[in-house]
N, C-alpha and C. Protein backbone atom coordinates (compact mmCIF):
# COMPACT_ATOMS: atom_id res chain seq x y z
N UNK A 1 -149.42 -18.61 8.99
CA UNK A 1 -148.96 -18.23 10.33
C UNK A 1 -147.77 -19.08 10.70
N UNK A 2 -146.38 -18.61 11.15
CA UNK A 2 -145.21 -18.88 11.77
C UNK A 2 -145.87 -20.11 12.82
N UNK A 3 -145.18 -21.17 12.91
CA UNK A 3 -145.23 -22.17 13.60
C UNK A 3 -144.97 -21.48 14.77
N UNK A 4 -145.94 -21.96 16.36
CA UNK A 4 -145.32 -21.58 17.30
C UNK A 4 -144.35 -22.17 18.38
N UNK A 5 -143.02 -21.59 18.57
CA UNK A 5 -141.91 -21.97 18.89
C UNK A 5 -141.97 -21.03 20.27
N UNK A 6 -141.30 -22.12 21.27
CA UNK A 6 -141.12 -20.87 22.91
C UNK A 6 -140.23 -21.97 22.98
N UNK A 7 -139.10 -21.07 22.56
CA UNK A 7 -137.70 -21.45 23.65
C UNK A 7 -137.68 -22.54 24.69
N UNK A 8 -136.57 -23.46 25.06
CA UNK A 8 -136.89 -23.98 26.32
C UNK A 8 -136.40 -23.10 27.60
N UNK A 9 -135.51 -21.88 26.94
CA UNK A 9 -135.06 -21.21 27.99
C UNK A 9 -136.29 -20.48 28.81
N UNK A 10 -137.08 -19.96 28.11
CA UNK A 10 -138.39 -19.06 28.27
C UNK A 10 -139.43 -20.47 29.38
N UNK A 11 -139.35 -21.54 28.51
CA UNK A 11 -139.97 -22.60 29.43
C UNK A 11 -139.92 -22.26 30.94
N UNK A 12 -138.56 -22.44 31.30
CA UNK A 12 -138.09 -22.61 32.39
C UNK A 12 -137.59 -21.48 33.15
N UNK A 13 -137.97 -20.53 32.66
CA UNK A 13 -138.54 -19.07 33.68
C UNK A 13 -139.79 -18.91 33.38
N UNK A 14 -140.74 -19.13 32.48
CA UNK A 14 -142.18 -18.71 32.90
C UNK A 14 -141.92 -20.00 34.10
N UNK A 15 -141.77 -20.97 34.00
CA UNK A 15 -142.56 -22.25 35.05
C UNK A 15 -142.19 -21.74 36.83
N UNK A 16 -141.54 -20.77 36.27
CA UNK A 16 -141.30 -20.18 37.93
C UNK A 16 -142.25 -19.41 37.92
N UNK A 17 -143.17 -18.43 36.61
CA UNK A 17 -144.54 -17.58 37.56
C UNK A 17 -144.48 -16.93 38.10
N UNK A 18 -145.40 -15.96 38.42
CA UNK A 18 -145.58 -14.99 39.56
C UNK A 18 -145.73 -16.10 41.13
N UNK A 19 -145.74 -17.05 41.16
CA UNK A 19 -145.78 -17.61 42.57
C UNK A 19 -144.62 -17.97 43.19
N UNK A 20 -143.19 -17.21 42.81
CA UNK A 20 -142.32 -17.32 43.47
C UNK A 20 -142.32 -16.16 44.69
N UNK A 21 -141.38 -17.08 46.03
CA UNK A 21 -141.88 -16.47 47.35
C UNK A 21 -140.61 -15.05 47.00
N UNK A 22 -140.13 -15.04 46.47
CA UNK A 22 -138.71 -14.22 47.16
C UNK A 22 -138.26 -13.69 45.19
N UNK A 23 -138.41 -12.52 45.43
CA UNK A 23 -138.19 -11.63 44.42
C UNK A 23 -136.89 -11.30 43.83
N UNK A 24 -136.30 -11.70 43.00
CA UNK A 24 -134.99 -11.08 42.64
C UNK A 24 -134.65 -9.79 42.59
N UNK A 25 -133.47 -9.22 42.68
CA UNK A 25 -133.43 -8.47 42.58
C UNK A 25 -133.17 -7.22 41.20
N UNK A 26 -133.45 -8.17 40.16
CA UNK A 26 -134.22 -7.86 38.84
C UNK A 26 -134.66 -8.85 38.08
N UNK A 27 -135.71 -8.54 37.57
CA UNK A 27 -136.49 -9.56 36.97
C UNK A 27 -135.35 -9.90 35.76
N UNK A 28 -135.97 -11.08 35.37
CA UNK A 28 -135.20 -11.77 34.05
C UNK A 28 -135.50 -11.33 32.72
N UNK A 29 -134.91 -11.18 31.98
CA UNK A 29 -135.49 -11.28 30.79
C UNK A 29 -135.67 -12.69 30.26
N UNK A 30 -137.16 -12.72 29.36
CA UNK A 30 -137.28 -14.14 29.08
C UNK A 30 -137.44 -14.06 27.98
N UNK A 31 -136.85 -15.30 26.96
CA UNK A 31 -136.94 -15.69 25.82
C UNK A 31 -135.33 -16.07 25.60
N UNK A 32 -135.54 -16.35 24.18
CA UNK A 32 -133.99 -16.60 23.67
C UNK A 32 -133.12 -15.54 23.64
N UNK A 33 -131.58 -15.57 24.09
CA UNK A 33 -130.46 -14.84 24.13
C UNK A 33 -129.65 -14.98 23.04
N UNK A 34 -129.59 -14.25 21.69
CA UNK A 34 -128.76 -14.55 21.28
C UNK A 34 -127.85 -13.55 20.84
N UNK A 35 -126.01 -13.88 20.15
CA UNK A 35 -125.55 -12.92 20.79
C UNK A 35 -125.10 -12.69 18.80
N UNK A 36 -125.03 -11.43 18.40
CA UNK A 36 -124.59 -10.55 17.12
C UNK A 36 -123.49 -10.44 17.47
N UNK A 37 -122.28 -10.27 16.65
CA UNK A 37 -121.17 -9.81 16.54
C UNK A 37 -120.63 -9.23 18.13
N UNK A 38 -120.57 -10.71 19.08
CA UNK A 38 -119.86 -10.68 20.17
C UNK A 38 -120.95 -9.97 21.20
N UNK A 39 -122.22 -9.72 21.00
CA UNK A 39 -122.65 -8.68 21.48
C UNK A 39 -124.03 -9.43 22.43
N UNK A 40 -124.37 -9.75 23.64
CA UNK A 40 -125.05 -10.58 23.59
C UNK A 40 -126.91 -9.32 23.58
N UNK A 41 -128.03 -10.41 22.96
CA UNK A 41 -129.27 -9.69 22.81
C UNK A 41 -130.42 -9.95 23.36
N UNK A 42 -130.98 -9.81 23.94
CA UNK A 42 -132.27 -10.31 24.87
C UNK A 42 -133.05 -10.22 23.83
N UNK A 43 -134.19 -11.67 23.89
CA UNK A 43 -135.45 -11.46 23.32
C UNK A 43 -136.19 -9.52 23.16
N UNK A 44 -136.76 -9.23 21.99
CA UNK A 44 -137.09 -8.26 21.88
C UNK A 44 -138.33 -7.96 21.01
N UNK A 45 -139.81 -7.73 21.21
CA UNK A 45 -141.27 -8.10 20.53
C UNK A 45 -140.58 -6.87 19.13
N UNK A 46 -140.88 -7.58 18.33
CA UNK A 46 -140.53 -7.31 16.52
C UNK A 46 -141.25 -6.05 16.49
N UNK A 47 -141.33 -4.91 15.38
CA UNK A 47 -141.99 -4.13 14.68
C UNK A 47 -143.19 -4.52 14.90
N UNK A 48 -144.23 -3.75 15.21
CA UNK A 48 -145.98 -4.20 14.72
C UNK A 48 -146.58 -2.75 14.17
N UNK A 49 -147.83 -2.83 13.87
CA UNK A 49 -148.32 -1.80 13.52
C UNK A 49 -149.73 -1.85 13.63
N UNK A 50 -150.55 -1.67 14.71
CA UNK A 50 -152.12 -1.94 14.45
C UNK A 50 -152.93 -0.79 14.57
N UNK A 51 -154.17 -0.94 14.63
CA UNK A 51 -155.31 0.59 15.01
C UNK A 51 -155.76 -0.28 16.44
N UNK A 52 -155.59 0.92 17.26
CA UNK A 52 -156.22 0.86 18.25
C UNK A 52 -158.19 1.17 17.73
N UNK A 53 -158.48 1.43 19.50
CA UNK A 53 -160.23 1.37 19.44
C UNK A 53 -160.49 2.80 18.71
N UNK A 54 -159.72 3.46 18.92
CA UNK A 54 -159.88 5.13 18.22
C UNK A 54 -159.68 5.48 16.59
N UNK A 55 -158.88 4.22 16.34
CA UNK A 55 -158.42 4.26 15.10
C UNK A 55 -157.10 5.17 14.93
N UNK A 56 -156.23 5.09 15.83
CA UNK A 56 -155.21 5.50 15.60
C UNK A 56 -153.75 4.60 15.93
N UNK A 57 -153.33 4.43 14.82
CA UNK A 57 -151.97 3.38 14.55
C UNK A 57 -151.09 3.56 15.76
N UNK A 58 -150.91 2.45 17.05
CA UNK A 58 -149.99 2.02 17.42
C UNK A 58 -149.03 1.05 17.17
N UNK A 59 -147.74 1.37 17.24
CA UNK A 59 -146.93 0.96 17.16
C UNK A 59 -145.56 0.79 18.52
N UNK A 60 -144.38 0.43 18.10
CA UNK A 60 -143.21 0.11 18.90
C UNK A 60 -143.17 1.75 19.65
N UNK A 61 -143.07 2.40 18.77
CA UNK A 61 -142.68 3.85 18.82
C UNK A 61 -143.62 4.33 20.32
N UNK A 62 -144.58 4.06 19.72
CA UNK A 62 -145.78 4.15 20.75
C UNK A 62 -145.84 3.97 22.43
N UNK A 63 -145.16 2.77 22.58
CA UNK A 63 -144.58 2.57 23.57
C UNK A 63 -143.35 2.71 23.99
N UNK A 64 -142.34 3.37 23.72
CA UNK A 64 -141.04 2.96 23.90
C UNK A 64 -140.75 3.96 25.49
N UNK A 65 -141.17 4.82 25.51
CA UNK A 65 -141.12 5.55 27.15
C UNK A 65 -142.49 4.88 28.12
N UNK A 66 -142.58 3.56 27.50
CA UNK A 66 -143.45 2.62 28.81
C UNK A 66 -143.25 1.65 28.53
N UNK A 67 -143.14 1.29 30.21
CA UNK A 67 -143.76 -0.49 30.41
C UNK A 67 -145.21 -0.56 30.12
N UNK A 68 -145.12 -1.98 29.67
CA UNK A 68 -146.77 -2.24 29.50
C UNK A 68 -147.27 -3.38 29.80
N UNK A 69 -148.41 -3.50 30.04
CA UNK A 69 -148.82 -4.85 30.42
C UNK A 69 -149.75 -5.03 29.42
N UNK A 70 -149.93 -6.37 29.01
CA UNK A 70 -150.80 -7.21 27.56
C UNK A 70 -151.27 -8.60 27.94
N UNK A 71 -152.04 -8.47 27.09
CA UNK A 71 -152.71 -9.68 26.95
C UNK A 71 -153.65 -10.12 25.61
N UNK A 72 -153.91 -11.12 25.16
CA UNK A 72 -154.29 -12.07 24.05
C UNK A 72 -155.83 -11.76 24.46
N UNK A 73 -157.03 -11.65 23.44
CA UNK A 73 -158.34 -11.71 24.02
C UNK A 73 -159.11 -11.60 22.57
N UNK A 74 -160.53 -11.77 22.78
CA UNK A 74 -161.67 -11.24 21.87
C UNK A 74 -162.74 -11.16 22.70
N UNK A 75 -163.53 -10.51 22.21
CA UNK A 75 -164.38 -9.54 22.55
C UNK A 75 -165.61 -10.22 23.13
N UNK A 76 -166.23 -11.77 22.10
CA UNK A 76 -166.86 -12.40 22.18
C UNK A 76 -166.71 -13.56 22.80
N UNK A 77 -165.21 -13.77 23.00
CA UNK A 77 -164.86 -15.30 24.15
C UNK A 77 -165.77 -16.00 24.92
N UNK A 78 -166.41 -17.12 25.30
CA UNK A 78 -167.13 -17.26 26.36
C UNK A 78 -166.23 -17.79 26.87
N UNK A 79 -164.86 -17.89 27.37
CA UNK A 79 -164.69 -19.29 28.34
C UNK A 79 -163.70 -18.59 29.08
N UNK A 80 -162.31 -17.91 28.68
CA UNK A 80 -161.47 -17.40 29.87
C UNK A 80 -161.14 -15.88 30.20
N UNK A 81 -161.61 -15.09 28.84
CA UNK A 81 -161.28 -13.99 28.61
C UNK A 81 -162.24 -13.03 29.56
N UNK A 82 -163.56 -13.37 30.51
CA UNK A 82 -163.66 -12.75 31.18
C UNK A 82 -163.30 -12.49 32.34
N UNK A 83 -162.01 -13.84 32.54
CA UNK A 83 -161.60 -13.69 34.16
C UNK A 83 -160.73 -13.02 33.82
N UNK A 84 -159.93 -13.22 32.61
CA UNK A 84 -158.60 -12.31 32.26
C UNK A 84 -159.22 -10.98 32.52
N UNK A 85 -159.51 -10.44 31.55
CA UNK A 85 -160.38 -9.59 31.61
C UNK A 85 -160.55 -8.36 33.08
N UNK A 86 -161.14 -9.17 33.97
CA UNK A 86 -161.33 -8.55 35.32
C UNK A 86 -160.01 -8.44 36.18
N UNK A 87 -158.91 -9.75 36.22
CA UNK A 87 -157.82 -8.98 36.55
C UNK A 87 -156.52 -8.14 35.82
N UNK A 88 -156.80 -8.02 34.64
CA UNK A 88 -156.29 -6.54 33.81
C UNK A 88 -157.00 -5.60 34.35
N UNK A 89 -158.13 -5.72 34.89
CA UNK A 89 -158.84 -4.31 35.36
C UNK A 89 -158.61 -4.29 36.60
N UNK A 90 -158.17 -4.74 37.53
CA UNK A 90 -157.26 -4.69 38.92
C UNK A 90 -156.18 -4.38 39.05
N UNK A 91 -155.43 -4.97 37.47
CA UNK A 91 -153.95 -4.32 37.76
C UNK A 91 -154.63 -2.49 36.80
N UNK A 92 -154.93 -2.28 36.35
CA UNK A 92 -155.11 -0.75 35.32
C UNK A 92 -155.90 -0.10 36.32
N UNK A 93 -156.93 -0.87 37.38
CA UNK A 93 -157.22 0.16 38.38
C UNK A 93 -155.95 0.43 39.42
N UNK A 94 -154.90 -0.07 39.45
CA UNK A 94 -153.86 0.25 40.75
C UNK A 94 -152.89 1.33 39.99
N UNK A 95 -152.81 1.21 38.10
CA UNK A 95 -151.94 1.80 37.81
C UNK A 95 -152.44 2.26 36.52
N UNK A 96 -153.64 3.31 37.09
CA UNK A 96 -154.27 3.83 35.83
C UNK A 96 -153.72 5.63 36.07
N UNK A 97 -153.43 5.85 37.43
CA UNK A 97 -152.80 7.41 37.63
C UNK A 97 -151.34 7.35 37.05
N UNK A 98 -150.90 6.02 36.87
CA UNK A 98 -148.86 6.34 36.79
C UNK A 98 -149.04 6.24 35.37
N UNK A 99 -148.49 7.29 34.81
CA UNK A 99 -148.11 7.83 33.67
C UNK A 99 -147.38 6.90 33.17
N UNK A 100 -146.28 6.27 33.71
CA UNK A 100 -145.15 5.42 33.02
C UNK A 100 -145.73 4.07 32.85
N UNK A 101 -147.04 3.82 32.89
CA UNK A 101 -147.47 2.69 32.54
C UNK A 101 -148.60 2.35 31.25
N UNK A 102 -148.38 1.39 30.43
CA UNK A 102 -149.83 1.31 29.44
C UNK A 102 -150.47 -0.06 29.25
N UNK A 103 -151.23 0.25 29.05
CA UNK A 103 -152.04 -1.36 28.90
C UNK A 103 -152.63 -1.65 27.11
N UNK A 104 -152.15 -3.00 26.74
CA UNK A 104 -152.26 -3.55 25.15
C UNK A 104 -153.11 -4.69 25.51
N UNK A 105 -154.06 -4.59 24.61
CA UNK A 105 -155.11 -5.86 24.36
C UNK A 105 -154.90 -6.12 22.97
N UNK A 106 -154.51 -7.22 22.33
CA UNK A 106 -154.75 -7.85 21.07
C UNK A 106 -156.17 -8.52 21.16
N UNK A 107 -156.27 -8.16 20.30
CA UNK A 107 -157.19 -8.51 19.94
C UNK A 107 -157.52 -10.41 18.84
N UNK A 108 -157.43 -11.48 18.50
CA UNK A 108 -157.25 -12.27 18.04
C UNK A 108 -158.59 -12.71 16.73
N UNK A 109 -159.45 -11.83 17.01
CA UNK A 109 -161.00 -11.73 16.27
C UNK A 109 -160.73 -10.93 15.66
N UNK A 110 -159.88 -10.17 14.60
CA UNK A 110 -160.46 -9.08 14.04
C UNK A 110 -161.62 -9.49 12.68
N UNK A 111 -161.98 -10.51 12.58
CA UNK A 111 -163.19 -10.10 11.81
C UNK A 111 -164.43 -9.42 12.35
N UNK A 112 -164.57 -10.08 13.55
CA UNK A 112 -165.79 -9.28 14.62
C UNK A 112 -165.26 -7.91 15.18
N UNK A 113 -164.07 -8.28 16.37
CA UNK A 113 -163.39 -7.24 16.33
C UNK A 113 -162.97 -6.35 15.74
N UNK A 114 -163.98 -5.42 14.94
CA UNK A 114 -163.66 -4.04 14.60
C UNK A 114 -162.97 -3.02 15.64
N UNK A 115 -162.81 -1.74 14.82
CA UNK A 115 -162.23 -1.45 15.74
C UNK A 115 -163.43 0.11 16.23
N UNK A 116 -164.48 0.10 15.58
CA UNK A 116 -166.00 0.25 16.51
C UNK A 116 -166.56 -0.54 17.85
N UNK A 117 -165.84 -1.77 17.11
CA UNK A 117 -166.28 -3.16 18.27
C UNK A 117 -165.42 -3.02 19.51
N UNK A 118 -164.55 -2.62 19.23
CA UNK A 118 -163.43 -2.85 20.55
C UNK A 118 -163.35 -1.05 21.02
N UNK A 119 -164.11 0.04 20.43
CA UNK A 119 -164.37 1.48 20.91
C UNK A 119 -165.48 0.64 21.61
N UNK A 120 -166.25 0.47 21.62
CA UNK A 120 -167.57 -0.01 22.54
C UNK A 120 -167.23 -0.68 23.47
N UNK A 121 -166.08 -2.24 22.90
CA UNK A 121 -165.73 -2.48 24.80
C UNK A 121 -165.00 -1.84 25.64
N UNK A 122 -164.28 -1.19 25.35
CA UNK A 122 -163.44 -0.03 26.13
C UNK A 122 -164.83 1.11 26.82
N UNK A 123 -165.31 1.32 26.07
CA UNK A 123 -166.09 2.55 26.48
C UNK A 123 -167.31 1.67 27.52
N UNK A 124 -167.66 0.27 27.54
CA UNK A 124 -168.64 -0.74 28.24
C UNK A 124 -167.27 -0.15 30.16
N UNK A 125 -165.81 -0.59 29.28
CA UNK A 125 -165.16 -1.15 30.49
C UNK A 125 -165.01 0.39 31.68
N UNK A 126 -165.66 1.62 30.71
CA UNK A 126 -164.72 2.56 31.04
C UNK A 126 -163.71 3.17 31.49
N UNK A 127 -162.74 2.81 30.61
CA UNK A 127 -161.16 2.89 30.99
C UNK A 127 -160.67 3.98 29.92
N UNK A 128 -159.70 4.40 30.31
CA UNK A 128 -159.15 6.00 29.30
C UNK A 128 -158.88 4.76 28.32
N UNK A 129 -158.48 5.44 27.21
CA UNK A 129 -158.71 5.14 25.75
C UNK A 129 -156.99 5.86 25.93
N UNK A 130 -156.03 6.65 26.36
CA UNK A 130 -155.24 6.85 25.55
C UNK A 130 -154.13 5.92 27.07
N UNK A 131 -154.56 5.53 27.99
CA UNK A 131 -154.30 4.46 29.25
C UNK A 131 -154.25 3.30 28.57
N UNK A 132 -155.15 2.60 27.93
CA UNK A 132 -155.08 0.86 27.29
C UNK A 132 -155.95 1.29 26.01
N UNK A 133 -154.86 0.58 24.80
CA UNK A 133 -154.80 0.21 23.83
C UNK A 133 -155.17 -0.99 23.62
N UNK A 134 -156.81 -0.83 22.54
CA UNK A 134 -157.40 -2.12 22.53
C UNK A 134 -156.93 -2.29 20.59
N UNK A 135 -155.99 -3.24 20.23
CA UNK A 135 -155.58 -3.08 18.81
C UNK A 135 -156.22 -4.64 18.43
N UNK A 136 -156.56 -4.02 16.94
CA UNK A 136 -157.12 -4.99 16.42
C UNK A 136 -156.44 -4.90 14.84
N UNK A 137 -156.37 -5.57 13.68
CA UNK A 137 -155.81 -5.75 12.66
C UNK A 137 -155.55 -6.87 11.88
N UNK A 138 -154.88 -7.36 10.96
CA UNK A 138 -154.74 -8.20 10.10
C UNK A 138 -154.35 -9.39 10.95
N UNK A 139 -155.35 -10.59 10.99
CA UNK A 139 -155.53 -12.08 11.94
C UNK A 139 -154.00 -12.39 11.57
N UNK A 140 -153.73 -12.76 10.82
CA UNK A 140 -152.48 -13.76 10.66
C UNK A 140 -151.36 -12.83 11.57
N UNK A 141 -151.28 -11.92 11.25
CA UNK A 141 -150.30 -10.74 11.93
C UNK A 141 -150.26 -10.71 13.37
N UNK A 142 -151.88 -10.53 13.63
CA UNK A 142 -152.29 -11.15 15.28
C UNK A 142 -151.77 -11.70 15.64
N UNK A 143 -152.12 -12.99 15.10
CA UNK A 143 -151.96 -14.52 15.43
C UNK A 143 -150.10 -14.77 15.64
N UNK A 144 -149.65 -14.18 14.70
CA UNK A 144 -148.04 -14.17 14.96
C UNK A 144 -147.37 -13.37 15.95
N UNK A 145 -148.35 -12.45 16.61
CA UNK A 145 -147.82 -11.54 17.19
C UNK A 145 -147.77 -12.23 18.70
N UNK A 146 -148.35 -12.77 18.97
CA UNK A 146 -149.11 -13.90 20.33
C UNK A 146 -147.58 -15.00 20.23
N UNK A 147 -146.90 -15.37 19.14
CA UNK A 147 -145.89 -16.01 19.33
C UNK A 147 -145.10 -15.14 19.60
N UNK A 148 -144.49 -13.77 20.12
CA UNK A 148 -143.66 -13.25 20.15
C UNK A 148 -143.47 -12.80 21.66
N UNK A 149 -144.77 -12.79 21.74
CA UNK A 149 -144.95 -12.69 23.39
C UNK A 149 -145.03 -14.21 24.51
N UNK A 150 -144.69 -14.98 23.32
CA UNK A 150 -144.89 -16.54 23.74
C UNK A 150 -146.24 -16.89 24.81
N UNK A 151 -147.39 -16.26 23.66
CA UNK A 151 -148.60 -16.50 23.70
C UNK A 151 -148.99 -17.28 23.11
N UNK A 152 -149.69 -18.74 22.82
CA UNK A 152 -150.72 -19.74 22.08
C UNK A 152 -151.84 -19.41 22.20
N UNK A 153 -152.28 -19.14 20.68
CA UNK A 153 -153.23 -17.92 20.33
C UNK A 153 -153.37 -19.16 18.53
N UNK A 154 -154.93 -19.62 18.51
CA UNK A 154 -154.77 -19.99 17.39
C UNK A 154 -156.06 -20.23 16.99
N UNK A 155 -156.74 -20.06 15.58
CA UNK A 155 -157.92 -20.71 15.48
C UNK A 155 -158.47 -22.53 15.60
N UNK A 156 -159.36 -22.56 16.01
CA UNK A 156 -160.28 -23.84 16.23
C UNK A 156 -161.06 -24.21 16.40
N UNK A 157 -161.79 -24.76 15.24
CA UNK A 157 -163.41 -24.47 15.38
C UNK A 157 -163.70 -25.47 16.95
N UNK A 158 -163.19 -26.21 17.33
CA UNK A 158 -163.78 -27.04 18.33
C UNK A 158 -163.64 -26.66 19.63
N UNK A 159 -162.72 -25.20 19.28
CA UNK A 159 -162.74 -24.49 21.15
C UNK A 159 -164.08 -23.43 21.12
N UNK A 160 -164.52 -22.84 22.40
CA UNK A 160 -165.33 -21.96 22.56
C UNK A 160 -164.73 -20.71 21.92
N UNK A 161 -166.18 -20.14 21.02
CA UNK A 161 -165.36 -18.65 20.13
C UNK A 161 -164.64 -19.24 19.06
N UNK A 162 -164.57 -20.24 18.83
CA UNK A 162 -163.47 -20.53 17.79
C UNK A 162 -162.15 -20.02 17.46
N UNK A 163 -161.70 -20.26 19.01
CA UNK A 163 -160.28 -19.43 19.55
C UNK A 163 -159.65 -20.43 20.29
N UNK A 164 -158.83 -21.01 20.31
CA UNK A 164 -157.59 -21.67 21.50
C UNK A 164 -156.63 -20.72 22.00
N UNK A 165 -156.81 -20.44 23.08
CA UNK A 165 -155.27 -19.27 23.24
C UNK A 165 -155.07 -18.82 25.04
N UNK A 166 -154.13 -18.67 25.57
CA UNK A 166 -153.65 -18.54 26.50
C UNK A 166 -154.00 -17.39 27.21
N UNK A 167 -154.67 -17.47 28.74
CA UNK A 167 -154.47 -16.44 29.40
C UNK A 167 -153.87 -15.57 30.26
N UNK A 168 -152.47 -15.67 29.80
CA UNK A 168 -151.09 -15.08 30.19
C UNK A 168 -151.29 -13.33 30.38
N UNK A 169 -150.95 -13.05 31.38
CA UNK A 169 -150.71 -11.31 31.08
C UNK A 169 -149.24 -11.55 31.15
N UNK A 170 -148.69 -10.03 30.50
CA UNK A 170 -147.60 -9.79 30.08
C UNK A 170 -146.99 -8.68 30.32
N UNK A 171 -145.81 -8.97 30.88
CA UNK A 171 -145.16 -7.61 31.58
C UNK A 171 -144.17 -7.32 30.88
N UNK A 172 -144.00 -6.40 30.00
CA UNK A 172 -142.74 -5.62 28.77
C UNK A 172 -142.14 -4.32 29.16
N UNK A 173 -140.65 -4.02 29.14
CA UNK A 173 -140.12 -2.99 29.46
C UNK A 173 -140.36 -2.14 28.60
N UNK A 174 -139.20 -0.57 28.47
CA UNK A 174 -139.51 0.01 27.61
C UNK A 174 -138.62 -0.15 26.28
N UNK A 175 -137.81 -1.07 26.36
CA UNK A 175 -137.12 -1.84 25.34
C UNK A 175 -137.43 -2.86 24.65
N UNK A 176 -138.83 -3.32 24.81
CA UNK A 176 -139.56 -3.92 24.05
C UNK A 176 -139.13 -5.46 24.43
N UNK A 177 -138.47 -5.76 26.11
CA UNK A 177 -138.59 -7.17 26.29
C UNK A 177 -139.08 -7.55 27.69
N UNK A 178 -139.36 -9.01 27.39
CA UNK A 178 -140.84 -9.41 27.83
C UNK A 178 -139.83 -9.82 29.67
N UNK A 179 -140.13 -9.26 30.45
CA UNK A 179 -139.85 -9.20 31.46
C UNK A 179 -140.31 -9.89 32.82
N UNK A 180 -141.87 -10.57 32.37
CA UNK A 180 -142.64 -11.34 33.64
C UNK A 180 -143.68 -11.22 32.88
N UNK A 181 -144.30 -12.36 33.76
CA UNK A 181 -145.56 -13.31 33.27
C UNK A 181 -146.78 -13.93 34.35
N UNK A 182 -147.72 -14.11 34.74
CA UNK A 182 -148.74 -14.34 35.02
C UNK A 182 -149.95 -15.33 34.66
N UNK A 183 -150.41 -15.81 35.24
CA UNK A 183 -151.95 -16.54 34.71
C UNK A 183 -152.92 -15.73 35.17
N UNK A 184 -153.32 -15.27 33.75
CA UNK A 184 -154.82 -14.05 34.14
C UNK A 184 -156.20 -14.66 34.46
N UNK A 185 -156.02 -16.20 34.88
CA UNK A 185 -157.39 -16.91 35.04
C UNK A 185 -157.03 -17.24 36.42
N UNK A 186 -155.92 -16.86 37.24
CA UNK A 186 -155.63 -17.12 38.60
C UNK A 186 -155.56 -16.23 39.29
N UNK A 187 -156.87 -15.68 40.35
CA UNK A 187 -156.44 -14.15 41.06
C UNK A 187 -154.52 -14.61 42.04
N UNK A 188 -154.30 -15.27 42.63
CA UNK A 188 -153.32 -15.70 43.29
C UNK A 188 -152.52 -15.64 42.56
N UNK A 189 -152.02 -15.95 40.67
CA UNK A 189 -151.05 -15.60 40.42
C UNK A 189 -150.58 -14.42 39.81
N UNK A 190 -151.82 -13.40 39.89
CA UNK A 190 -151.78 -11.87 39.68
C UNK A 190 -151.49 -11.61 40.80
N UNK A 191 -151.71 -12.26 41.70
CA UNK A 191 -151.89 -10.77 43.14
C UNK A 191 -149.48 -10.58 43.09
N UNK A 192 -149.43 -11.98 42.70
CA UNK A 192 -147.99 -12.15 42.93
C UNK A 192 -147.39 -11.33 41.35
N UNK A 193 -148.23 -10.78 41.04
CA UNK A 193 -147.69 -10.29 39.17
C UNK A 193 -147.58 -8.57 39.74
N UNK A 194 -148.36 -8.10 40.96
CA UNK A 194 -148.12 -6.21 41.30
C UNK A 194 -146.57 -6.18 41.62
N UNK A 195 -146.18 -6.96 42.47
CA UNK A 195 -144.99 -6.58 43.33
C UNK A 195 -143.92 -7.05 41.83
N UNK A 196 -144.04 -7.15 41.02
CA UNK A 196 -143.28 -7.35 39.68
C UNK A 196 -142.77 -6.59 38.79
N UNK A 197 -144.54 -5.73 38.90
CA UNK A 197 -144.71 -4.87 38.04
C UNK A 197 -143.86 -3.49 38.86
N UNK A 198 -144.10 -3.13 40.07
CA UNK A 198 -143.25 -2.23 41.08
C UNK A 198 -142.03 -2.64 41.06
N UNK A 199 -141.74 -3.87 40.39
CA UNK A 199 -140.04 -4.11 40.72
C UNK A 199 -139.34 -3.44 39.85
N UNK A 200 -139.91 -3.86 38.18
CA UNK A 200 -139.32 -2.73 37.32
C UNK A 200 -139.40 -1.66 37.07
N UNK A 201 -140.75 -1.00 37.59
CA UNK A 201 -140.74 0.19 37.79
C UNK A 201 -139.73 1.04 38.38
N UNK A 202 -139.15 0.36 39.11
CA UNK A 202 -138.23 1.08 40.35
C UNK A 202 -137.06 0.92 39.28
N UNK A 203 -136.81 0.01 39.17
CA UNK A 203 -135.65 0.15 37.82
C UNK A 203 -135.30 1.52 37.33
N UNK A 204 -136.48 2.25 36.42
CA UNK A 204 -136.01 3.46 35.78
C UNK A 204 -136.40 5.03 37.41
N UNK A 205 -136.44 4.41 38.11
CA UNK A 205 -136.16 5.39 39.53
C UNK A 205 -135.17 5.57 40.03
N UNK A 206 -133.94 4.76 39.43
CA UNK A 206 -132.34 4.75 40.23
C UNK A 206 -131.38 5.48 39.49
């Protein structure tokens, strides 16, 4: 697994959070900028390829006519993944009718995490199945994929679950960059993550 690296630029816009009072008037893109042949490039989440809970391969493609919101999890977590958990299901209950929106769960267990295992928590959570994408697949791939979203996501036998990893939700355009950020173990810094998610929305409304 790729060493994990987060920018200091990315530092110093997550550390602003959803708990800023006064909204820009477009969100930032976060991560490293760098520029190709004069051309400058916003951070952009790489190629992936996983099975969702249905067993059907999502990918980039998959999303590219949505924003989406994500997050890092397993199935069996005892320690943060059920608060995460409940406010992903606050934001997917406010924006489970708008079409232009989807919801991604990685999964970080796929040895337990089948993808029977993760049809059962979806179908426990009852949430549409073609609304949030619960993907599960090859760990190391996972595990690298959590650095791209400048997630810390790692094994350890000495954490609960034998998981260390961040409970960040994640707000991505339909260009595949990471746009705003959240603590999914803080209702207060979700409640400040809706009016975010409506900011870019409005974006493709003008």
């Amino acid at each position: 697994m790729k060493k994990i690296l987060i920018p200091i630029c990315a530092i110093l816009l997550f550390a602003q959070g959803c708990k800023q009072e006064t909204i820009s008037k477009e969100l930032p893109f976060l991560g490293r900028t760098t520029e190709i042949n004069g051309e400058k490039k916003n951070h952009t989440i790489p190629a992936f390829a996983f099975v969702n809970q249905d067993s059907i391969i999502i990918n980039n493609e998959s999303l590219q006519d949505y924003i989406y919101i994500t997050d890092f999890f397993f199935t069996s977590c005892p320690s943060i993944c059920p608060k995460v958990m409940k406010q992903m299901l606050r934001l997917y209950d406010k924006y489970k009718d708008d079409d232009r929106v989807k919801f991604v769960s990685y999964t970080i267990d796929p040895k337990r995490d089948t993808q029977a295992q993760l049809k059962l928590y979806a179908n426990n959570l009852g949430v549409d199945h073609n609304k949030w994408y619960f993907l599960t697949g090859d760990k190391d791939a996972l595990l690298d994929m959590a650095d791209d979203y400048f997630i810390v996501a790692y094994e350890d036998a000495d954490s609960p679950g034998g998981f260390d990893h961040s409970g960040k939700i994640i707000l991505v355009d339909k260009k595949g960059h990471v746009r705003a950020f959240c603590e999914g173990t803080e209702e207060e810094s979700v409640d400040g993550f809706f009016p975010q998610v409506d900011q870019l929305l409005a974006t493709y409304d003008q």
